[in-house]
C-alpha atoms as a PDB file:
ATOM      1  CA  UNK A   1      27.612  68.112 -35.805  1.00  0.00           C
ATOM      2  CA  UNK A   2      25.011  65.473 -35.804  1.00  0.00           C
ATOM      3  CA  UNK A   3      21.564  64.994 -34.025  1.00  0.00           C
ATOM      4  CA  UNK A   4      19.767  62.315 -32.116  1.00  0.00           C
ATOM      5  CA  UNK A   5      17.075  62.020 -29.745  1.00  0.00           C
ATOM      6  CA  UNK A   6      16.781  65.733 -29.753  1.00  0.00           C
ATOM      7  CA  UNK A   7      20.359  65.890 -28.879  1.00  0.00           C
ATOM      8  CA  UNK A   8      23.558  67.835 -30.606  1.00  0.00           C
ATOM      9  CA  UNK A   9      26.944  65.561 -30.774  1.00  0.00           C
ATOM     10  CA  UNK A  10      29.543  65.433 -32.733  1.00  0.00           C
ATOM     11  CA  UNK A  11      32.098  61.938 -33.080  1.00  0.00           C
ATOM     12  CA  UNK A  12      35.312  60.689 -34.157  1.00  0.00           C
ATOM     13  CA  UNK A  13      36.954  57.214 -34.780  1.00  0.00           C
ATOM     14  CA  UNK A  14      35.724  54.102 -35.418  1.00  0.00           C
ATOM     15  CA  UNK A  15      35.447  51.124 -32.771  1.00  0.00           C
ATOM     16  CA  UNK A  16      33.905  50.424 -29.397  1.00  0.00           C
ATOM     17  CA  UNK A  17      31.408  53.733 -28.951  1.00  0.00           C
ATOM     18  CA  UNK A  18      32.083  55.993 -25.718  1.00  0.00           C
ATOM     19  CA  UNK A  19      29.507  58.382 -24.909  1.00  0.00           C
ATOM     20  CA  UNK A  20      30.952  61.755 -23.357  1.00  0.00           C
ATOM     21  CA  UNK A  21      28.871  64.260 -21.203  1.00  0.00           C
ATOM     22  CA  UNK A  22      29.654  67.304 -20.135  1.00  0.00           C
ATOM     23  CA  UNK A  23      29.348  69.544 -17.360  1.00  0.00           C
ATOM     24  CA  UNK A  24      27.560  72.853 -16.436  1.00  0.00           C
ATOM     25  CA  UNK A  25      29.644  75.195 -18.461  1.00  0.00           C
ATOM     26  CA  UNK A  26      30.974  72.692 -21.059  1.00  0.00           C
ATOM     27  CA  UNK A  27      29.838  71.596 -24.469  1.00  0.00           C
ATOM     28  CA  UNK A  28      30.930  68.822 -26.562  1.00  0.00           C
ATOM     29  CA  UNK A  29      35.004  71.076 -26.845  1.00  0.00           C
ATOM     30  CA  UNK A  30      35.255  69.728 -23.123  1.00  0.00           C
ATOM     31  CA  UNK A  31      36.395  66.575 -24.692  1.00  0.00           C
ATOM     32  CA  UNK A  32      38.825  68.380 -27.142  1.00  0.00           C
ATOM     33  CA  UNK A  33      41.857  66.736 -26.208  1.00  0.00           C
ATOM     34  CA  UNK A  34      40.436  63.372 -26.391  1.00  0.00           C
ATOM     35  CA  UNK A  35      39.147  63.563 -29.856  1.00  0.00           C
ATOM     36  CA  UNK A  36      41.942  61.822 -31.725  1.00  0.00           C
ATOM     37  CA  UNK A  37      43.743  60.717 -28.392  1.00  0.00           C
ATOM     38  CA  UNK A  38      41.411  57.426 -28.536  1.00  0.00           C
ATOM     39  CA  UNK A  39      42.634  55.560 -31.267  1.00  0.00           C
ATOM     40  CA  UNK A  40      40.360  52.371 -31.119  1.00  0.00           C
ATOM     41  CA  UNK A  41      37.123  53.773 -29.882  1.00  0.00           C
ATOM     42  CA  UNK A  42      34.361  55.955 -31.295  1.00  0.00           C
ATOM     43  CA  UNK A  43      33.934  58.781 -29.553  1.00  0.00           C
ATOM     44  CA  UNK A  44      30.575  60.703 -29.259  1.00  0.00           C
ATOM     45  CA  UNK A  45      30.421  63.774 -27.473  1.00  0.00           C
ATOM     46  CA  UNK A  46      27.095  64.934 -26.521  1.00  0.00           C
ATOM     47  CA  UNK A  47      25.451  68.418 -25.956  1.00  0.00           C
ATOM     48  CA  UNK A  48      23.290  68.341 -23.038  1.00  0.00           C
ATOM     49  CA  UNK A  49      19.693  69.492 -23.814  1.00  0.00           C
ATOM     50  CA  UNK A  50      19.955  73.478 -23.845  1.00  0.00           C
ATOM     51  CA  UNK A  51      23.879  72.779 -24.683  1.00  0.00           C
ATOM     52  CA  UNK A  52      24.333  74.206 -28.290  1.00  0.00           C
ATOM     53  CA  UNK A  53      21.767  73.026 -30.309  1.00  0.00           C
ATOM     54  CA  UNK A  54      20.050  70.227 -28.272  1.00  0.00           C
ATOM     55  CA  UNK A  55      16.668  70.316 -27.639  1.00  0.00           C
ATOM     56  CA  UNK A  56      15.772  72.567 -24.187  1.00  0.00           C
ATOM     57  CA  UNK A  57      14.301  70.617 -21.918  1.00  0.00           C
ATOM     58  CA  UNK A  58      11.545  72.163 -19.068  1.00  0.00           C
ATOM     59  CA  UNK A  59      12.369  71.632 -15.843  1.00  0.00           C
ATOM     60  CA  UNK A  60      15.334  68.839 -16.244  1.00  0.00           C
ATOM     61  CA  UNK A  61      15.430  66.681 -13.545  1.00  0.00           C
ATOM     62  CA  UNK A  62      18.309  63.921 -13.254  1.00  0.00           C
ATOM     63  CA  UNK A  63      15.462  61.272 -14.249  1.00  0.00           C
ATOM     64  CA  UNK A  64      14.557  63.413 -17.054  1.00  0.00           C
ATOM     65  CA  UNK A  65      18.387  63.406 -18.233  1.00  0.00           C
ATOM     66  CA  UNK A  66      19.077  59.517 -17.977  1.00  0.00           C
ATOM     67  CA  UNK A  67      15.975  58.942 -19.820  1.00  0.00           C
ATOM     68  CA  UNK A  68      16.927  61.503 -22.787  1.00  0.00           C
ATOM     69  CA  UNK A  69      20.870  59.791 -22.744  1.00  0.00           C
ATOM     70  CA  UNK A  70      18.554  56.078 -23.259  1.00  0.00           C
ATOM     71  CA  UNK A  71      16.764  57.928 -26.203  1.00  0.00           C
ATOM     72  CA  UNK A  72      19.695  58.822 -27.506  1.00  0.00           C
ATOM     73  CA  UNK A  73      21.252  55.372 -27.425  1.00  0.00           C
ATOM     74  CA  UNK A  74      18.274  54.355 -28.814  1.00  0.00           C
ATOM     75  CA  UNK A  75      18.175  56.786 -31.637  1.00  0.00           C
ATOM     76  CA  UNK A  76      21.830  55.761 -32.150  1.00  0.00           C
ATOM     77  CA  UNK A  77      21.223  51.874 -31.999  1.00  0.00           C
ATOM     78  CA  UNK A  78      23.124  51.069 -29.505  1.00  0.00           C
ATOM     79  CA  UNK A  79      21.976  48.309 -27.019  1.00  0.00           C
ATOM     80  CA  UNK A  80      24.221  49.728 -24.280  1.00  0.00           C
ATOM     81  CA  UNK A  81      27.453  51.980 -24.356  1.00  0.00           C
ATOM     82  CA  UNK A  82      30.660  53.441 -22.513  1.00  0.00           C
ATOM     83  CA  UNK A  83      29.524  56.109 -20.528  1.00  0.00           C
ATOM     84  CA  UNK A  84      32.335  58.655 -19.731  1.00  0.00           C
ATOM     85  CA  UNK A  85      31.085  61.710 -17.774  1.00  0.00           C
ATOM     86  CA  UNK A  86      32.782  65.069 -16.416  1.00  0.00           C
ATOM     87  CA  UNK A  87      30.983  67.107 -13.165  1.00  0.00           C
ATOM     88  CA  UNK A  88      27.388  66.921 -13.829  1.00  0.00           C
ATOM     89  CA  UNK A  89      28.191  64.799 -16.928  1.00  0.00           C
ATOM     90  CA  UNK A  90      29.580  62.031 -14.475  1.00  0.00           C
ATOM     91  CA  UNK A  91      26.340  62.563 -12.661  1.00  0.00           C
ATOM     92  CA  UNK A  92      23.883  61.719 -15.485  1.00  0.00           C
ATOM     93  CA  UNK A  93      25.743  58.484 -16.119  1.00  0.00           C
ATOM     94  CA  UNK A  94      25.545  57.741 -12.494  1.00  0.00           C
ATOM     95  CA  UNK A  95      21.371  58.119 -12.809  1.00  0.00           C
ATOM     96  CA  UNK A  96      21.629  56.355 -15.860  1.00  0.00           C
ATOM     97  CA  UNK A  97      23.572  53.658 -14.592  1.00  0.00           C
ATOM     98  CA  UNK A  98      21.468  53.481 -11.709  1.00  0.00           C
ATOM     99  CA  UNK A  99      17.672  53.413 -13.584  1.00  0.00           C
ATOM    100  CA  UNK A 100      18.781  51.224 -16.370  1.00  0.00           C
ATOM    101  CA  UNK A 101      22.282  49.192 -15.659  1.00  0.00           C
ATOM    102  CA  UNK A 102      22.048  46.920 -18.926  1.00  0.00           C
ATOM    103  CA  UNK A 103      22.278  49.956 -20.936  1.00  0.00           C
ATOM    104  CA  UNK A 104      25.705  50.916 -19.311  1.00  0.00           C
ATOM    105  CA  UNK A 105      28.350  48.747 -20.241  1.00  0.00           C
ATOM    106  CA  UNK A 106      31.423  50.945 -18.427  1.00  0.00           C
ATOM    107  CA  UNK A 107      31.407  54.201 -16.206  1.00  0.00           C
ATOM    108  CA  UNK A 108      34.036  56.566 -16.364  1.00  0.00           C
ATOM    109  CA  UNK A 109      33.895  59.356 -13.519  1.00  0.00           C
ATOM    110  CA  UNK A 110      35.546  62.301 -13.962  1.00  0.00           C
ATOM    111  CA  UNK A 111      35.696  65.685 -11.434  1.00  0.00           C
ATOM    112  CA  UNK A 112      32.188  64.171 -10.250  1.00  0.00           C
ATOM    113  CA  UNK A 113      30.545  62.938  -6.997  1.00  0.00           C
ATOM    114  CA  UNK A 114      27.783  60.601  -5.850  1.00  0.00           C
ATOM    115  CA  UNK A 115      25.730  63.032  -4.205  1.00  0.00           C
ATOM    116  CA  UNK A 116      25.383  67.082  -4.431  1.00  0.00           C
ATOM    117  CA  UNK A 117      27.138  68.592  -1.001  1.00  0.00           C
ATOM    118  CA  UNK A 118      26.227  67.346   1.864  1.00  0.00           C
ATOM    119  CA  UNK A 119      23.043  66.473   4.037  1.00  0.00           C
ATOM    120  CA  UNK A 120      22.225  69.885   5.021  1.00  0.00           C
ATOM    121  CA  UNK A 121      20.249  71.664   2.464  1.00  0.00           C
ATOM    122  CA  UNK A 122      21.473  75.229   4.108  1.00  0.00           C
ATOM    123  CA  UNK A 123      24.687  74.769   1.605  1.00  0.00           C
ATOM    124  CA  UNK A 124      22.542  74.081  -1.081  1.00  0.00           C
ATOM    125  CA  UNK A 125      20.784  77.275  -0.420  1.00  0.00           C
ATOM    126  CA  UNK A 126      23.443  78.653  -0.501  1.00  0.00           C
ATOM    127  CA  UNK A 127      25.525  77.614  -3.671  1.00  0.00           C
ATOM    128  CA  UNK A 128      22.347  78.788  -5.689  1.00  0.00           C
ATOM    129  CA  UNK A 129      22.446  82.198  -4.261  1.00  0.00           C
ATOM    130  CA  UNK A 130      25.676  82.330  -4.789  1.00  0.00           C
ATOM    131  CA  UNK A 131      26.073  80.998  -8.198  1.00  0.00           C
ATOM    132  CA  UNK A 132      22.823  82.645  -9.332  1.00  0.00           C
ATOM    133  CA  UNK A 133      23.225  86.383  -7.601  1.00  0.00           C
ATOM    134  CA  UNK A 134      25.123  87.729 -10.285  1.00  0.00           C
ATOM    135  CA  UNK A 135      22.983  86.957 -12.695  1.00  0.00           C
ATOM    136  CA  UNK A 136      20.082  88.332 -11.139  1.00  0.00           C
ATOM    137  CA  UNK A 137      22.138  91.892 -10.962  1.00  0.00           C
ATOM    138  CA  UNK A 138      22.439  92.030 -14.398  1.00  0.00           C
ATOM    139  CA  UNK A 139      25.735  90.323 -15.170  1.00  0.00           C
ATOM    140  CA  UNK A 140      26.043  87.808 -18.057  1.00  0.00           C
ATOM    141  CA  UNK A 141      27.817  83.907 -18.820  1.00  0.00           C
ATOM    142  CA  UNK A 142      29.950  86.038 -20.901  1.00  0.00           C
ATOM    143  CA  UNK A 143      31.560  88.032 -17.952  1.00  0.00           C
ATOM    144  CA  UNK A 144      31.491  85.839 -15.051  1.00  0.00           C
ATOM    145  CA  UNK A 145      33.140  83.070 -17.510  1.00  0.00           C
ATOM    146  CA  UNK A 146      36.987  83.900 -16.660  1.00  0.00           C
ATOM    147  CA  UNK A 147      36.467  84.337 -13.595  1.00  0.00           C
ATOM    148  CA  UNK A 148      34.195  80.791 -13.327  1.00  0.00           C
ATOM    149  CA  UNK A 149      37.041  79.265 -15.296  1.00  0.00           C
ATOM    150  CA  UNK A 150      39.806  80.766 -13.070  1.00  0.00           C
ATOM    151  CA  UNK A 151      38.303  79.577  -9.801  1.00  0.00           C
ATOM    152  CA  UNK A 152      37.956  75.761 -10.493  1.00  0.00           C
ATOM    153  CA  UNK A 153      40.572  75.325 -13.076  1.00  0.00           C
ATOM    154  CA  UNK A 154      43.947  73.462 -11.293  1.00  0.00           C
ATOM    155  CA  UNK A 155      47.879  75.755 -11.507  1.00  0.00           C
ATOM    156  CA  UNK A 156      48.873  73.903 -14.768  1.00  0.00           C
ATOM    157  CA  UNK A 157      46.059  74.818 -17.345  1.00  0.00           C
ATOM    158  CA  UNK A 158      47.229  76.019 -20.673  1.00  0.00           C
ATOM    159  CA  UNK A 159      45.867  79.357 -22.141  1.00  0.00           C
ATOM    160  CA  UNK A 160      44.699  77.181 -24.605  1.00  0.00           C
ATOM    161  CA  UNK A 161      42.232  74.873 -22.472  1.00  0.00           C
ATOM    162  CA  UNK A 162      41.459  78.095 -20.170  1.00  0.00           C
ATOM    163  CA  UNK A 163      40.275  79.796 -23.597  1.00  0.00           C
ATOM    164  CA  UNK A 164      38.101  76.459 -24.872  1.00  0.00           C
ATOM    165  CA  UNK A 165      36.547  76.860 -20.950  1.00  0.00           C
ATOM    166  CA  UNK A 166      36.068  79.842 -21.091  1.00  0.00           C
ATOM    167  CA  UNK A 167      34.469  80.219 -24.624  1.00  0.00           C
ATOM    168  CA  UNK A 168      31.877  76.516 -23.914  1.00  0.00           C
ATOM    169  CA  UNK A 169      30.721  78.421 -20.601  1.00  0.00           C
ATOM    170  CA  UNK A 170      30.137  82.019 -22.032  1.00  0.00           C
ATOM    171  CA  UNK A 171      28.311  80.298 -24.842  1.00  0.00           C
ATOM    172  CA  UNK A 172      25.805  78.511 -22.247  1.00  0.00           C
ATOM    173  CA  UNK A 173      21.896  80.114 -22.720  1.00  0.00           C
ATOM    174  CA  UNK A 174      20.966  81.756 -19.076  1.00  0.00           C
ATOM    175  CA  UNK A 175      18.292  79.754 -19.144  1.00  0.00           C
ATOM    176  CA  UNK A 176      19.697  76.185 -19.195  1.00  0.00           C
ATOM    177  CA  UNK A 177      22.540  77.625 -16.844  1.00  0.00           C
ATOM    178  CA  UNK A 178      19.812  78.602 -14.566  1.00  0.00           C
ATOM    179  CA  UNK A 179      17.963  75.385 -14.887  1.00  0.00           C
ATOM    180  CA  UNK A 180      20.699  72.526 -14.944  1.00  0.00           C
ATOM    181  CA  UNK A 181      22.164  74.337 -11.724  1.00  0.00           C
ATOM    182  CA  UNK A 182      18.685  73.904  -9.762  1.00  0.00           C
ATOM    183  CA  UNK A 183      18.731  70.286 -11.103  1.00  0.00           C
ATOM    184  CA  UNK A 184      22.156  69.343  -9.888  1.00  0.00           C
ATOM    185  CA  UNK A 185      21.311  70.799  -6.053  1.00  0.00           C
ATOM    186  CA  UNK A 186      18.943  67.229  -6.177  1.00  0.00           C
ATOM    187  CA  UNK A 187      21.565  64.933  -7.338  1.00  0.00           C
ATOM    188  CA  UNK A 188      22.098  61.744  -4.490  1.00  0.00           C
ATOM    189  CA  UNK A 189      22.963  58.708  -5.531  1.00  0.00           C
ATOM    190  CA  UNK A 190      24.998  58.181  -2.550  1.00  0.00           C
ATOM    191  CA  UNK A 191      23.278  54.805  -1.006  1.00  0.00           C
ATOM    192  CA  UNK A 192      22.788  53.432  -4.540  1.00  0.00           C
ATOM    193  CA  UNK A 193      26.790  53.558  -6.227  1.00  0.00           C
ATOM    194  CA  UNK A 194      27.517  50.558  -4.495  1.00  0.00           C
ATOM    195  CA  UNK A 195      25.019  48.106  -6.400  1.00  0.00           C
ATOM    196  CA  UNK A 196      26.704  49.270  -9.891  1.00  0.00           C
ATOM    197  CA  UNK A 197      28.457  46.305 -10.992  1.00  0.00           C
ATOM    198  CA  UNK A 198      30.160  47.357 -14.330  1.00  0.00           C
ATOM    199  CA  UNK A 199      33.115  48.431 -14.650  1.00  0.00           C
ATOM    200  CA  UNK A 200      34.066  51.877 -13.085  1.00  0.00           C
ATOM    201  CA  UNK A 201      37.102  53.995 -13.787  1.00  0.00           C
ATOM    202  CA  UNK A 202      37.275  57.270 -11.370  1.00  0.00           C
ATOM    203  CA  UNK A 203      39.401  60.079 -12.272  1.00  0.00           C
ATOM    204  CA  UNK A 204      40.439  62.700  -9.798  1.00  0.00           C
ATOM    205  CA  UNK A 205      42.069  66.033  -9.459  1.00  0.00           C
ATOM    206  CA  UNK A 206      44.656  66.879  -7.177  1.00  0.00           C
ATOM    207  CA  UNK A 207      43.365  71.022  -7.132  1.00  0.00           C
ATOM    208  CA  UNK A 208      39.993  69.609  -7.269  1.00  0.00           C
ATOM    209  CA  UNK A 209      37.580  71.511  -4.995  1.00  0.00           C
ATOM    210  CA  UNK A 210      34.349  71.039  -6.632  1.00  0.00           C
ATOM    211  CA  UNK A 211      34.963  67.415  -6.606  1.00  0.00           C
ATOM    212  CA  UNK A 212      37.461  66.824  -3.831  1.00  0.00           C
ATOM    213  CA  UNK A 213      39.885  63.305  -4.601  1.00  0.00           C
ATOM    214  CA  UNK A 214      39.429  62.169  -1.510  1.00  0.00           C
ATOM    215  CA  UNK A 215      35.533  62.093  -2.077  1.00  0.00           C
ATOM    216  CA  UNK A 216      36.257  60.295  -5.432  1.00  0.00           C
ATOM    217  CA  UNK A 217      38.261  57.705  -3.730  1.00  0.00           C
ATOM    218  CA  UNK A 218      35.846  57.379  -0.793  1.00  0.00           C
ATOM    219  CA  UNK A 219      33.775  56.810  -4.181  1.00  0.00           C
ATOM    220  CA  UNK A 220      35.684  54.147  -5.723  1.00  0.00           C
ATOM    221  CA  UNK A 221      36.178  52.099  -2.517  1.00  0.00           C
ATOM    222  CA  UNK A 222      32.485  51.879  -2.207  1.00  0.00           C
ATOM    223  CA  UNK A 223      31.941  50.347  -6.051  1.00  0.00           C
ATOM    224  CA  UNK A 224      32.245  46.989  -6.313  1.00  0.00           C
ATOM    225  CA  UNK A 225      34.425  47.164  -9.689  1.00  0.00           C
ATOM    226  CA  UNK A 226      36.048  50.503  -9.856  1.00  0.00           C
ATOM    227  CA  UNK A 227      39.366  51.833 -10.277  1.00  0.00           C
ATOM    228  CA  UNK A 228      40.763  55.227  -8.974  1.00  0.00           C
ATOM    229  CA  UNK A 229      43.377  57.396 -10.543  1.00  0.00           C
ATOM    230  CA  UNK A 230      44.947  61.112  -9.460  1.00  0.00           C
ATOM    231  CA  UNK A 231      45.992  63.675 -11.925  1.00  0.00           C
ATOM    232  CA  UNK A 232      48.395  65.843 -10.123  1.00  0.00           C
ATOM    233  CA  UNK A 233      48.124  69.638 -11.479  1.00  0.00           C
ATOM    234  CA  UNK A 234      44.286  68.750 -12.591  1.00  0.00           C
ATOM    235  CA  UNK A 235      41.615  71.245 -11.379  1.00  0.00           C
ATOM    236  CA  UNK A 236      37.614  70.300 -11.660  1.00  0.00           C
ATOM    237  CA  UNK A 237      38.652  70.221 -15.713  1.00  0.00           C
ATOM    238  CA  UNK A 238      40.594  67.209 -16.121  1.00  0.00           C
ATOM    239  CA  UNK A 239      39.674  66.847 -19.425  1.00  0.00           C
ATOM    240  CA  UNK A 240      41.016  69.629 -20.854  1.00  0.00           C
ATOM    241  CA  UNK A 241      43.855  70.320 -18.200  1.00  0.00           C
ATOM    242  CA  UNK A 242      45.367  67.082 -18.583  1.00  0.00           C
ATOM    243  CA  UNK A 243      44.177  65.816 -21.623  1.00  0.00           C
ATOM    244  CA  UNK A 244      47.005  63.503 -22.506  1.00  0.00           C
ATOM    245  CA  UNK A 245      47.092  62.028 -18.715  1.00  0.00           C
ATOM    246  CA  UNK A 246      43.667  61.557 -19.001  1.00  0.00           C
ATOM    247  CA  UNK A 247      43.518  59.739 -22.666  1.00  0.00           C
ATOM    248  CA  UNK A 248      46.707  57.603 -21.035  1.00  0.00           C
ATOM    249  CA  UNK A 249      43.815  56.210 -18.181  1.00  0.00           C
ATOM    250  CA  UNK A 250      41.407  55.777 -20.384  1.00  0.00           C
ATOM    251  CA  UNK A 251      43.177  53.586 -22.865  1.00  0.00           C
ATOM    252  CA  UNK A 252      44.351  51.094 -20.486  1.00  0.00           C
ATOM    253  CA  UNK A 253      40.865  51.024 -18.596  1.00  0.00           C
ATOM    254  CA  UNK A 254      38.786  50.514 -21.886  1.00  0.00           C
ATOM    255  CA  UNK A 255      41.393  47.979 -23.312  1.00  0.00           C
ATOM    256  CA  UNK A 256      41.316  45.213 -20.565  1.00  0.00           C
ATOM    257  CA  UNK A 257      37.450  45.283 -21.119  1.00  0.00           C
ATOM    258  CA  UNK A 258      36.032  42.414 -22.756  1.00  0.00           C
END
């Protein structure tokens, strides 16, 4: 592991650099199978700040985040980048795309959507209560990780990408869990995707309920350069579900790119 900007990441490869980000109960393992599936590219997984041994942040906001992911280009000397992003990851290089487009010289969207729910802020309310409840009884990452796992992950995942799930989300501190799911209840880009010029690849799930395909291609219509693709069998963790589908997209998007 390596550090930059206050941020953990680890890499791989040599070539065009692609920056990964993860979501809420990831780590840098949520791009496992793509580590060596590249051939061609650098790949640099990131740790969120709070994520393994990244710099906590106070109060992250999603204008906090883009601004630490510019650091970190920064830090890395890189004039603009390949952002590839999974769930809230996907969100981040939205924002960042959105603040500062010359730094973003590709999106890739996977299991992610332009704005958090919908209008009414009654689901909001909700999803916090419900995703924060039982850990104000007492209960721990560690124990409501299978069952996290279990309820977003699609009918094909391997024991081996359940355990790597399960094991990134039990390791998240309480605190950034409780933190980074307050900031994504803000996240709306909705009116703004559609000014993003670069190129776009979207990447769907067929058992996808956290970020339903038919929002991602609603998505993808609405971007002036993207592409869509369905895994069939994926869940919200296409990365690790269907790592070798996935890798399969993302060589043939990143190679017709100048």
């Amino acid at each position: 592991m390596k550090r930059a900007a206050g941020l953990e990441y680890e890499e791989s490869g040599a070539g065009t650099p692609i920056i990964c980000l993860h979501g809420i109960g990831g780590n840098t393992s949520s791009f496992g199978p793509q580590f060596g599936g590249l051939p061609g590219y650098r790949l640099i997984a990131v740790n969120l700040p709070g994520y393994g041994n990244s710099d906590l942040m106070d109060d992250p906001t999603f204008p906090k985040l883009a601004a630490r992911i510019v650091d970190f280009l920064d830090a890395c000397g890189l004039q603009a980048a390949h952002l590839c992003g999974q769930s809230i990851g996907g969100m981040i290089a939205m924002e960042t795309a959105c603040v500062t487009p010359d730094r973003v010289a590709s999106l890739v969207l996977i299991g992610t959507t332009d704005a958090f729910g919908g209008r009414d802020h009654r689901f909001k309310d909700a999803f916090l209560a419900a995703r924060l409840k039982p850990l104000d009884a007492g209960e721990t990452l560690a124990t409501l990780a299978p069952k996290f796992v279990s309820g977003i992950a699609g009918p094909d995942i391997s024991d081996a990408a359940y355990d790597s799930a399960v094991a990134s989300m039990a390791a998240v501190p309480e605190a950034t869990y409780r933190a980074i799911i307050r900031c994504l209840v803000t996240f709306n880009r909705r009116d703004d995707i559609a000014t993003l010029t670069m190129p776009a690849c979207l990447i769907a799930g067929t058992h996808d309920t956290n970020a339903p395909a038919k929002t991602m291609a609603r998505m993808a219509d609405r971007m002036p350069n993207a592409e869509y693709h369905l895994v069939a069998g994926a869940g919200h963790l296409i990365t690790l579900e269907k790592g070798a589908e996935t890798n399969a997209i993302l060589q043939t998007f990143y190679g017709v790119l100048p």
